[in-house]
Protein backbone atom coordinates (compact mmCIF):
# COMPACT_ATOMS: atom_id res chain seq x y z
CA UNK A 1 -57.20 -41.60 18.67
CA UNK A 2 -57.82 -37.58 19.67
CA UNK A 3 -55.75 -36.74 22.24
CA UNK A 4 -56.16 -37.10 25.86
CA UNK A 5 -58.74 -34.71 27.60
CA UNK A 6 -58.69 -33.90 30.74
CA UNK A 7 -60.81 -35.63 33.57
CA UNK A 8 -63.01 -33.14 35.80
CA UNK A 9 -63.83 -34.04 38.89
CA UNK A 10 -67.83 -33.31 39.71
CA UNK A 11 -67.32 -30.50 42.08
CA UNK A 12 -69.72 -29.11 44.58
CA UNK A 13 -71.15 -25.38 44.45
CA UNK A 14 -71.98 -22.54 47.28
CA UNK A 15 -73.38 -19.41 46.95
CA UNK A 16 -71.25 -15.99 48.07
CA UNK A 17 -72.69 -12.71 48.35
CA UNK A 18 -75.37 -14.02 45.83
CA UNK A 19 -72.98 -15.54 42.64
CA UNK A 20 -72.77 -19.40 42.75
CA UNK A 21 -69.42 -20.78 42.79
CA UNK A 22 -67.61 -24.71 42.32
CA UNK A 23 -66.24 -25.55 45.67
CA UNK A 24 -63.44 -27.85 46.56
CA UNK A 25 -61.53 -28.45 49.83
CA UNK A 26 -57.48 -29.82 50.03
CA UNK A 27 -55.09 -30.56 52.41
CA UNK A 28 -52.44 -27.73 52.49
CA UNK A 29 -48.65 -28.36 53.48
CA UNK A 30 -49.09 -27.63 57.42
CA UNK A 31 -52.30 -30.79 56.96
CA UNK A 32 -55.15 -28.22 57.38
CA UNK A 33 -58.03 -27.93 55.09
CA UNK A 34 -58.52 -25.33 52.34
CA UNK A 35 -61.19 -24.11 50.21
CA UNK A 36 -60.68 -23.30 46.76
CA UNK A 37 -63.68 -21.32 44.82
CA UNK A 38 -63.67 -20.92 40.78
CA UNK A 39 -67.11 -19.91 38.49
CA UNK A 40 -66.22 -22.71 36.24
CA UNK A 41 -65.27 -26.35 36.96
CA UNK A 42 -62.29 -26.04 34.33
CA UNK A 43 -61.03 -22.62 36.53
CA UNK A 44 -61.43 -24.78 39.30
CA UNK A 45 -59.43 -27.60 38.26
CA UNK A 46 -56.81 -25.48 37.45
CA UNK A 47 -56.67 -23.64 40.89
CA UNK A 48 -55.94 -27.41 42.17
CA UNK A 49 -53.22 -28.41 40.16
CA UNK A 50 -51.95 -25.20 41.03
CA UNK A 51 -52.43 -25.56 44.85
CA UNK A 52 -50.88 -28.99 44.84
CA UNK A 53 -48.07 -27.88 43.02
CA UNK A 54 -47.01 -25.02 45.41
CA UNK A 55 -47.86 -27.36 48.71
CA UNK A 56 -45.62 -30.03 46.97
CA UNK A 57 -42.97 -27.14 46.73
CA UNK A 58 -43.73 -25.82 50.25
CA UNK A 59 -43.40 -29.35 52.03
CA UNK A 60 -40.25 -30.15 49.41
CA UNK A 61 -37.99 -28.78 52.05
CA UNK A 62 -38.99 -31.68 54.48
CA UNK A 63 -35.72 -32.73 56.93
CA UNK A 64 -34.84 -35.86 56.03
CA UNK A 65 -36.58 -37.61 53.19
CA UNK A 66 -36.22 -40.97 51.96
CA UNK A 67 -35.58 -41.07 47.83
CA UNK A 68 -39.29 -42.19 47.16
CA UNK A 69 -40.60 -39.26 48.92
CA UNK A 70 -38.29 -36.43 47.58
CA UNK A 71 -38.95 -38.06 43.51
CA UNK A 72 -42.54 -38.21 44.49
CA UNK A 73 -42.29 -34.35 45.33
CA UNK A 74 -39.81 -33.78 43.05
CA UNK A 75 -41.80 -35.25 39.68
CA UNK A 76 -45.06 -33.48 41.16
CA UNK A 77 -43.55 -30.26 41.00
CA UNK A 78 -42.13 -30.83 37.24
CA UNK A 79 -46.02 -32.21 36.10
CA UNK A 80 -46.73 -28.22 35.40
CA UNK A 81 -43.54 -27.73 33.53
CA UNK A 82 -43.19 -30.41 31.15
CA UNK A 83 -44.87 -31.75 27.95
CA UNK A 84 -46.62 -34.71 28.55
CA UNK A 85 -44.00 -36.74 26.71
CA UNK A 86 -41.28 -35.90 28.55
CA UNK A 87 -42.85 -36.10 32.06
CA UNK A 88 -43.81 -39.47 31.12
CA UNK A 89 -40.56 -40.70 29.92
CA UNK A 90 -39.41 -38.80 33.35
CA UNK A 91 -41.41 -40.95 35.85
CA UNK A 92 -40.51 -44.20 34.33
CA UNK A 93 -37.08 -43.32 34.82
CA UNK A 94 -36.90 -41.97 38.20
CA UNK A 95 -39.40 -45.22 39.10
CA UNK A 96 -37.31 -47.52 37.59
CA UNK A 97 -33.94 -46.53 38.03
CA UNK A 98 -33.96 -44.25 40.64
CA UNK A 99 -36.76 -45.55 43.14
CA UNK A 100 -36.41 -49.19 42.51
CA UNK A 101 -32.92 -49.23 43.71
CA UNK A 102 -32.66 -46.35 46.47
CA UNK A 103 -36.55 -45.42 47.14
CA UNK A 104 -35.87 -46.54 50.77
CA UNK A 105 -32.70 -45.32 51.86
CA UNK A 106 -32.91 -41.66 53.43
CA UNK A 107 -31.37 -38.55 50.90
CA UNK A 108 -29.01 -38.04 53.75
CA UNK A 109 -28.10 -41.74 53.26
CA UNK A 110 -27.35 -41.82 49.37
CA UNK A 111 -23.09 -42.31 48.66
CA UNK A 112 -21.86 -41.91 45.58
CA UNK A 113 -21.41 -45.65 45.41
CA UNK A 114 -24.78 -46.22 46.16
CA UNK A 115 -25.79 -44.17 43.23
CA UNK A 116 -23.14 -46.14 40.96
CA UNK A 117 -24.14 -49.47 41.70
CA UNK A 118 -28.33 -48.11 41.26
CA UNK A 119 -27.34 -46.63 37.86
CA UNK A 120 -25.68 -49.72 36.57
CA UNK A 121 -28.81 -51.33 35.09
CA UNK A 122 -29.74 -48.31 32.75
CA UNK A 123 -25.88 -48.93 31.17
CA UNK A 124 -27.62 -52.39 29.23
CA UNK A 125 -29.76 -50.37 28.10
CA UNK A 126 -29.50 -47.50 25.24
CA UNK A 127 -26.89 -44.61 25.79
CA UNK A 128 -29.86 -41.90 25.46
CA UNK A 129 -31.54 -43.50 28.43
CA UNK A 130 -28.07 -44.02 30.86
CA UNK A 131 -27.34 -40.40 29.70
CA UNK A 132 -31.05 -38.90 30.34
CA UNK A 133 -31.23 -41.52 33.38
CA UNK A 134 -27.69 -39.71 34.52
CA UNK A 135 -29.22 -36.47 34.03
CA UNK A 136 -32.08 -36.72 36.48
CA UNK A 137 -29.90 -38.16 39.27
CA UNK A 138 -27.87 -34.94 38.75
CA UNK A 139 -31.13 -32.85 38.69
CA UNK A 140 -32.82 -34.79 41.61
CA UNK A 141 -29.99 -34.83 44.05
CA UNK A 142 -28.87 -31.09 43.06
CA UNK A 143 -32.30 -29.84 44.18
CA UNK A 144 -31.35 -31.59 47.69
CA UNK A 145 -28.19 -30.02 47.60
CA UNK A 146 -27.73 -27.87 50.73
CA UNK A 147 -31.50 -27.69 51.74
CA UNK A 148 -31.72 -31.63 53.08
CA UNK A 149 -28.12 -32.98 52.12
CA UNK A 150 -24.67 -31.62 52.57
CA UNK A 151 -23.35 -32.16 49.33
CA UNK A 152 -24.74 -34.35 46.03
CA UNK A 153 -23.33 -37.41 45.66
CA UNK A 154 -24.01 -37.32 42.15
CA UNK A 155 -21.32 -34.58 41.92
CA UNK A 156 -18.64 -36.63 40.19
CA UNK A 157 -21.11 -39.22 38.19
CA UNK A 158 -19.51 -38.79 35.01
CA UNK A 159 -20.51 -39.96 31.14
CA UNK A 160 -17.32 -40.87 30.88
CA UNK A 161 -17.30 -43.83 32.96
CA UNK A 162 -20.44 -45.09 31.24
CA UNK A 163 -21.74 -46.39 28.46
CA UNK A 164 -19.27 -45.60 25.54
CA UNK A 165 -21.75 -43.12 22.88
CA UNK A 166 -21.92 -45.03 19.27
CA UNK A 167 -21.08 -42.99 16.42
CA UNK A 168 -24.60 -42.99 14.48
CA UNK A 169 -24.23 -44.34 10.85
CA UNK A 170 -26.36 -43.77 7.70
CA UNK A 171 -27.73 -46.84 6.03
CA UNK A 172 -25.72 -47.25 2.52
CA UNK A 173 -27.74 -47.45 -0.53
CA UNK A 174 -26.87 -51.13 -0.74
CA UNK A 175 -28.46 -51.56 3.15
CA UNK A 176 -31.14 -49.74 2.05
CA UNK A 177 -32.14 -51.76 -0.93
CA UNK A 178 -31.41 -54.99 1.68
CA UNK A 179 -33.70 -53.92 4.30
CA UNK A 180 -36.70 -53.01 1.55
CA UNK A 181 -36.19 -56.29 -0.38
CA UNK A 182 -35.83 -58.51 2.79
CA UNK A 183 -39.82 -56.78 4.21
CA UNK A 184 -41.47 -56.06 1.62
CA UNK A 185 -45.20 -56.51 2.11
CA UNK A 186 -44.66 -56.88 5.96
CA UNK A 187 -45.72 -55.25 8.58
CA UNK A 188 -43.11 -52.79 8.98
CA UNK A 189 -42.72 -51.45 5.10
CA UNK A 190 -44.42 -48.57 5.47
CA UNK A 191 -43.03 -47.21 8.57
CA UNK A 192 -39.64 -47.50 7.35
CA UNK A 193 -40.36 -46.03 4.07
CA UNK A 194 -41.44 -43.19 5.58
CA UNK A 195 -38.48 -43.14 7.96
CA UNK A 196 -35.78 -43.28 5.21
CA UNK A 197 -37.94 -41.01 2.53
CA UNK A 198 -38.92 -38.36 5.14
CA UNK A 199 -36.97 -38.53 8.34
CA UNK A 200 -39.82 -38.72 10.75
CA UNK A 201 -38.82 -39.83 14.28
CA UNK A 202 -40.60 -43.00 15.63
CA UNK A 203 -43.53 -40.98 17.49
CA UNK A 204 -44.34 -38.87 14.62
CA UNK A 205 -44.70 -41.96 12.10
CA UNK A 206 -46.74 -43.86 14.12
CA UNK A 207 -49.71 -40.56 15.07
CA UNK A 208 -49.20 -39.89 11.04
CA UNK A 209 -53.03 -40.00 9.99
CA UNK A 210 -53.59 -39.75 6.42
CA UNK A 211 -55.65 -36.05 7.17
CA UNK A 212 -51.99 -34.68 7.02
CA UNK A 213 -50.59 -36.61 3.94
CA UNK A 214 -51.31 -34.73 0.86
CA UNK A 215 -50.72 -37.47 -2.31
CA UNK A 216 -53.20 -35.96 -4.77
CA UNK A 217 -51.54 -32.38 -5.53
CA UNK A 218 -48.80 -31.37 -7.68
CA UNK A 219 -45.99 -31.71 -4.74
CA UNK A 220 -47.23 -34.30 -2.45
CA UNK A 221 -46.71 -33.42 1.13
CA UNK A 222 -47.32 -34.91 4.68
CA UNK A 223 -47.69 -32.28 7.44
CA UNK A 224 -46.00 -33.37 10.90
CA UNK A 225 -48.80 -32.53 13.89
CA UNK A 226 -49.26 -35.02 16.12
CA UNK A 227 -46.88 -37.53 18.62
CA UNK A 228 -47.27 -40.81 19.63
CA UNK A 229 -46.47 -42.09 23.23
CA UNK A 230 -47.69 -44.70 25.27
CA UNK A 231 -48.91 -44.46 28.53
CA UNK A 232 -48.86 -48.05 30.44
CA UNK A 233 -48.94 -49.71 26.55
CA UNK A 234 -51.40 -47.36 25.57
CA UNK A 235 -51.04 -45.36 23.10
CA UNK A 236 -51.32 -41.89 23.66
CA UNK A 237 -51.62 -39.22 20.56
CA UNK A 238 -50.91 -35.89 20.98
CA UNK A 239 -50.73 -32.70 19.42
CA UNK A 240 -47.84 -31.39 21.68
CA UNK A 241 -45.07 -31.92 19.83
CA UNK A 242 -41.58 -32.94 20.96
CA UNK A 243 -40.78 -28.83 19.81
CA UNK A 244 -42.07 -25.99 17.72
CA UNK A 245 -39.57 -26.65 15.51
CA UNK A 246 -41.17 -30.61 14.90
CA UNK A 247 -44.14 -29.16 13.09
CA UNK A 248 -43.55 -29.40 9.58
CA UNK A 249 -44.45 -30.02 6.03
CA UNK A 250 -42.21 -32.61 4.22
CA UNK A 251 -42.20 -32.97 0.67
CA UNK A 252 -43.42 -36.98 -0.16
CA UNK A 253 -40.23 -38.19 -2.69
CA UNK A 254 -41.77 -39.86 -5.35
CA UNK A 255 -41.50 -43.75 -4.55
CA UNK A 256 -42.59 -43.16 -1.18
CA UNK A 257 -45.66 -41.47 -3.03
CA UNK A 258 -46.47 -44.55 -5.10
CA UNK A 259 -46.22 -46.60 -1.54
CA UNK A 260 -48.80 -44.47 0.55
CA UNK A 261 -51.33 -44.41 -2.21
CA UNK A 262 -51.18 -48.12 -2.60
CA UNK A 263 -51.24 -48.44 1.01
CA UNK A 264 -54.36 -46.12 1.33
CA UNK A 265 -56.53 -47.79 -1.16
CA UNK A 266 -56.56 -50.32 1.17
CA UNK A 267 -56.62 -48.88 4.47
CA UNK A 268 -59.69 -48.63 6.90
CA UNK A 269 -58.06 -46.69 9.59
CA UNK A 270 -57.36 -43.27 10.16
CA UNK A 271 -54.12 -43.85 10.90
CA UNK A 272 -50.90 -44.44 8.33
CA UNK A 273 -49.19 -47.14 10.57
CA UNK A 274 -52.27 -49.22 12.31
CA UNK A 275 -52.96 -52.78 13.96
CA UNK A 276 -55.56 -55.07 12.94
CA UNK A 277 -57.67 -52.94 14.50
CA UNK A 278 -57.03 -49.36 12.59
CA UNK A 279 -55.85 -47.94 15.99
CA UNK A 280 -52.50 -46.87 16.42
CA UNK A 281 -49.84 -49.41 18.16
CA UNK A 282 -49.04 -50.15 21.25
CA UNK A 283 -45.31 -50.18 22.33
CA UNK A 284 -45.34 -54.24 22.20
CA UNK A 285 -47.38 -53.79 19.26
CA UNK A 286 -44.33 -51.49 17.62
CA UNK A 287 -41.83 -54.20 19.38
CA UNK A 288 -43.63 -57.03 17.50
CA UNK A 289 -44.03 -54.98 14.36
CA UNK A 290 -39.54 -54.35 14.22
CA UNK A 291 -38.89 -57.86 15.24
CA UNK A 292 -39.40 -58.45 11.75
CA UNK A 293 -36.64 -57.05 10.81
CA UNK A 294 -34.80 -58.24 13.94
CA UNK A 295 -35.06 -62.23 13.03
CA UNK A 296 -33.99 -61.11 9.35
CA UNK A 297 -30.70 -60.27 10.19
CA UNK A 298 -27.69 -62.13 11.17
CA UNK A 299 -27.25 -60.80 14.43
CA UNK A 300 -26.38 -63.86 17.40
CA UNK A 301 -29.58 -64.15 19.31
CA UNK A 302 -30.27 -65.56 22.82
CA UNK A 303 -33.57 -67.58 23.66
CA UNK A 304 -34.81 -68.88 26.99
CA UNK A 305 -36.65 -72.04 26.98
CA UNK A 306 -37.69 -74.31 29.75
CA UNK A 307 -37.02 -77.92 29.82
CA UNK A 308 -38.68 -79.72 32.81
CA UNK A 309 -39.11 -76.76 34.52
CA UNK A 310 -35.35 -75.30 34.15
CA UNK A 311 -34.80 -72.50 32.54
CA UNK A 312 -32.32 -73.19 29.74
CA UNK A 313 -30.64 -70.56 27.29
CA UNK A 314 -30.33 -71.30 23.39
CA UNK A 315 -27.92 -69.14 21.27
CA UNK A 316 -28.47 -69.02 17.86
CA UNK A 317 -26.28 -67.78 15.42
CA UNK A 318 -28.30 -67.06 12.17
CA UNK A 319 -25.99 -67.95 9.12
CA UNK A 320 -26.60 -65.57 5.90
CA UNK A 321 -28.53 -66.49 3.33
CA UNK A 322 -30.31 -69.38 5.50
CA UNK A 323 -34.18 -69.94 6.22
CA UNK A 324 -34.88 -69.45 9.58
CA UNK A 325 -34.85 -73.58 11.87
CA UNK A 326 -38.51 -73.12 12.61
CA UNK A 327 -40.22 -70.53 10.37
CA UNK A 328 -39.42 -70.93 6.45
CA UNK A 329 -40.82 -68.07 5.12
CA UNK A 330 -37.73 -66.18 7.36
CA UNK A 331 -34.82 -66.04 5.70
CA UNK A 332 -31.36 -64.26 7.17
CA UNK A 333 -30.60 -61.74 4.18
CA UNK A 334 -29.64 -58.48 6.18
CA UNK A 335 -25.85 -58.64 7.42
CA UNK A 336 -26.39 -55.52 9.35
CA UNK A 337 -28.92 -54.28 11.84
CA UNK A 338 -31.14 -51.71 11.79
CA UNK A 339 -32.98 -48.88 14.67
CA UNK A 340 -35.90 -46.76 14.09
CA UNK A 341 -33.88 -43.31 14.50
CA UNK A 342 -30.96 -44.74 11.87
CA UNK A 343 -33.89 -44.40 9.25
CA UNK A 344 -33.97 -40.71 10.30
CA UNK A 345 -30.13 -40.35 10.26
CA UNK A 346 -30.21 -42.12 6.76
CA UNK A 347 -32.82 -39.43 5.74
CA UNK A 348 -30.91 -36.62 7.38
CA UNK A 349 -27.15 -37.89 5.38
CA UNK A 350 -28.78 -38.49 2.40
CA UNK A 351 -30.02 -34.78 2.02
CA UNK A 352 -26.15 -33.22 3.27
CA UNK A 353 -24.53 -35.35 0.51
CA UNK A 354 -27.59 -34.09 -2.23
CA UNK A 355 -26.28 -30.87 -1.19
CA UNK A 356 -28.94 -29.40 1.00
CA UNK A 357 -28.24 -26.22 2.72
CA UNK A 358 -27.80 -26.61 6.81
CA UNK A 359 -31.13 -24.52 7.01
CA UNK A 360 -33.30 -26.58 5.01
CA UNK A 361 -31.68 -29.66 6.08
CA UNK A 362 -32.50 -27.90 9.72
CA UNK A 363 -36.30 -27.34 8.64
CA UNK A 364 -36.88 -31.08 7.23
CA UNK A 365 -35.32 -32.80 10.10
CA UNK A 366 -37.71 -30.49 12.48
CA UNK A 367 -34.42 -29.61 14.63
CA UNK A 368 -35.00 -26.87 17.12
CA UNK A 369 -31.07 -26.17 17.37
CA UNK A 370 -29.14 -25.29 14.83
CA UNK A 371 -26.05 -26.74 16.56
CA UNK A 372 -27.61 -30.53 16.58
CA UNK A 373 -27.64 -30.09 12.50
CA UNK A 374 -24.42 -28.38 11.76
CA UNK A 375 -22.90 -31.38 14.20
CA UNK A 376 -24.20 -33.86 11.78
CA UNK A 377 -23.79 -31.84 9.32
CA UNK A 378 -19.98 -31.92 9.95
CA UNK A 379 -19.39 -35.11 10.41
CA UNK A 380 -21.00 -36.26 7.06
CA UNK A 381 -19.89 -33.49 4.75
CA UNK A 382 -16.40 -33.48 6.28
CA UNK A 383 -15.80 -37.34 6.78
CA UNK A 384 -14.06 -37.93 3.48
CA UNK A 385 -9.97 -37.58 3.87
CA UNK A 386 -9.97 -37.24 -0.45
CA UNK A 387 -11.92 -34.71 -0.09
CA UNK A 388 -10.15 -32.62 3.05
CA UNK A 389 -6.96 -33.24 1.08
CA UNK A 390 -7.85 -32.12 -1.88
CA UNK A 391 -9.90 -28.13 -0.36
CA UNK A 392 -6.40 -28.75 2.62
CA UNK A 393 -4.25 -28.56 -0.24
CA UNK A 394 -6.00 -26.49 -2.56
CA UNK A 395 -5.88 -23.76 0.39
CA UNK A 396 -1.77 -23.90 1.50
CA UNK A 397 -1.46 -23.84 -2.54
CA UNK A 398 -3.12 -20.58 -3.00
CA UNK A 399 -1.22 -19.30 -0.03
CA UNK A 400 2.12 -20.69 -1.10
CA UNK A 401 1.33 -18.92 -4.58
CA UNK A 402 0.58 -15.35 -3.04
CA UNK A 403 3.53 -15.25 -1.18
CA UNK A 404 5.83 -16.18 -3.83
């Protein structure tokens, strides 16, 4: 799927002092009419997203807004400044966690407890989205600060009283030859192949088109260029990617060669990872896709079912080694479980104990900052206590020496 163009509105046109020009009228901040003038509908277009954002900034100083109206105002003014990604993943956050709750109180309303008891529902879900979710309250309400409200009350909202961070762990080699043995031929193979033999993240695996992977030279390749998002469960692909630093070739380790040229013999899509229909997959889609991995594992499940129209919950507790009470072909083989980004991390270990430099290791995973690979970095190559000893002791023994 190319990636999304642009939709330009059919303008109208006027002649001044003899050169025709696109026309366009908008409302400006003080509600009276404007005419904008461009030679080209794409200048045009661009005047008005310009226009729209500086009346959205001029009227952003309004008295005494209520929540919906300052996010609407606020996330209008960030639409310029953003990639596309991120402004997305923006306005479902500030709809869902910040709106839902608080969209009608007043900003001059908002207590601190208010904004504790809205932010509670982003703490069942992952850390990264109670921490990013945390992070816009902060940047929302801050903006406020002393133009429309006397002081944030997001001010002392603090990580530390929510959801505890997980330390990230690598699969072992033994997990690893689990999870491959428990889907082989299924659905999600391929994509965590890829995952665990070149570190993509989840939205660069799933634009990967097979234009960028390079099996039939002496070094296969595959070229990171495009993202994957969704936009209302559609999938979006884009060539913005998450950073410069994401664009990438990735050298194609050789049993993860053998799997894409098996897996390309028999495609019909464009696209690496595809549905049914060789189009790229929708966020259920992807959902549907990892659940098969999901009911593989051991993990204590909860179902809703309703009996005579009650709703009735069913916990299941998968024992290992067992087919699955109502599918046979499922059987519970994986005593751990598995997320998309811990095939990344697995990728990312796996070259720091091989003995990669911090640089390359920096280049492969696509990190823009140095500091988020020499933190992982750290914490793999310096997580051993026989090791520490043995450099810890090595070190006061050398000193010890030179001072005798």
């Amino acid at each position: 799927m190319p990636r999304k163009k642009k939709v330009i509105p059919e303008y109208g046109t006027c002649i001044r002092k003899g050169i025709e020009y696109y026309r366009t009228r908008i409302v400006d901040s003080d509600g009276k009419r404007v005419s904008l003038y461009a030679r080209t509908p794409e200048e045009l277009y661009e005047k008005v997203q310009e226009a729209e954002r500086l009346i959205a900034e001029a009227s952003f100083r309004k008295e005494n807004p209520t929540v919906n109206e300052y996010c609407e105002k606020w996330l209008l003014i960030q639409k310029g400044r953003l990639r596309t990604t991120t402004y997305t993943d923006y306005e479902w956050k500030v709809k869902k966690y910040i709106q839902k709750p608080l969209g009608n109180k007043y900003m001059t309303d908002v207590t601190p407890d208010d904004v504790n008891l809205a932010i509670l529902p982003a703490l069942s879900m992952s850390e990264s989205v109670y921490r990013s979710t945390q992070m816009l309250y902060k940047l929302i309400f801050t903006a406020a600060d002393s133009n429309i409200i006397n002081k944030s009350p997001c001010s002392k909202l603090s990580a530390k009283g929510g959801k505890p961070q997980k330390v990230k762990k690598a699969l072992s080699d033994e997990q690893v030859e689990k999870l491959l043995t428990a889907i082989k031929d299924l659905p999600p193979y391929v994509f965590v192949m890829i995952g665990l033999y070149c570190g993509l993240r989840r939205e660069e695996i799933l634009a990967l088109q097979w234009d960028c992977v390079f099996l039939d030279v002496p070094a296969p390749y595959l070229s990171v260029k495009r993202a994957w998002h969704t936009e209302h469960n559609r999938p979006v692909i884009l060539d913005e990617l998450k950073t410069s630093a994401a664009k990438r070739d990735i050298p194609i380790p050789q049993p993860l060669a053998d799997c894409l040229k098996e897996v390309k013999a028999k495609s019909r899509s464009p696209f690496v990872v595809a549905n049914r229909d060789g189009e790229p997959l929708s966020y259920t889609q992807f959902q549907r896709v990892w659940k098969y991995i999901v009911t593989r594992s051991n993990k204590e499940r909860t179902y809703v079912r309703y009996v005579n129209g009650q709703k009735i919950k069913h916990t299941v507790t998968p024992v290992l080694g067992e087919k699955a009470p109502h599918n046979g072909k499922v059987v519970y083989s994986l005593d751990f479980q598995v997320t998309p980004h811990q095939l990344r991390h697995t990728y990312i270990t796996n070259l720091i104990y091989a003995g990669v430099d911090p640089k390359t290791v920096q280049y492969l995973a696509g990190h823009e900052n140095s500091k988020i690979t020499m933190d992982i970095y750290a914490k793999v190559k310096y997580n051993s206590p026989d090791a520490l000893s043995t450099i810890v002791n090595n070190a006061f023994n050398n000193m010890y020496a030179k001072a005798e």
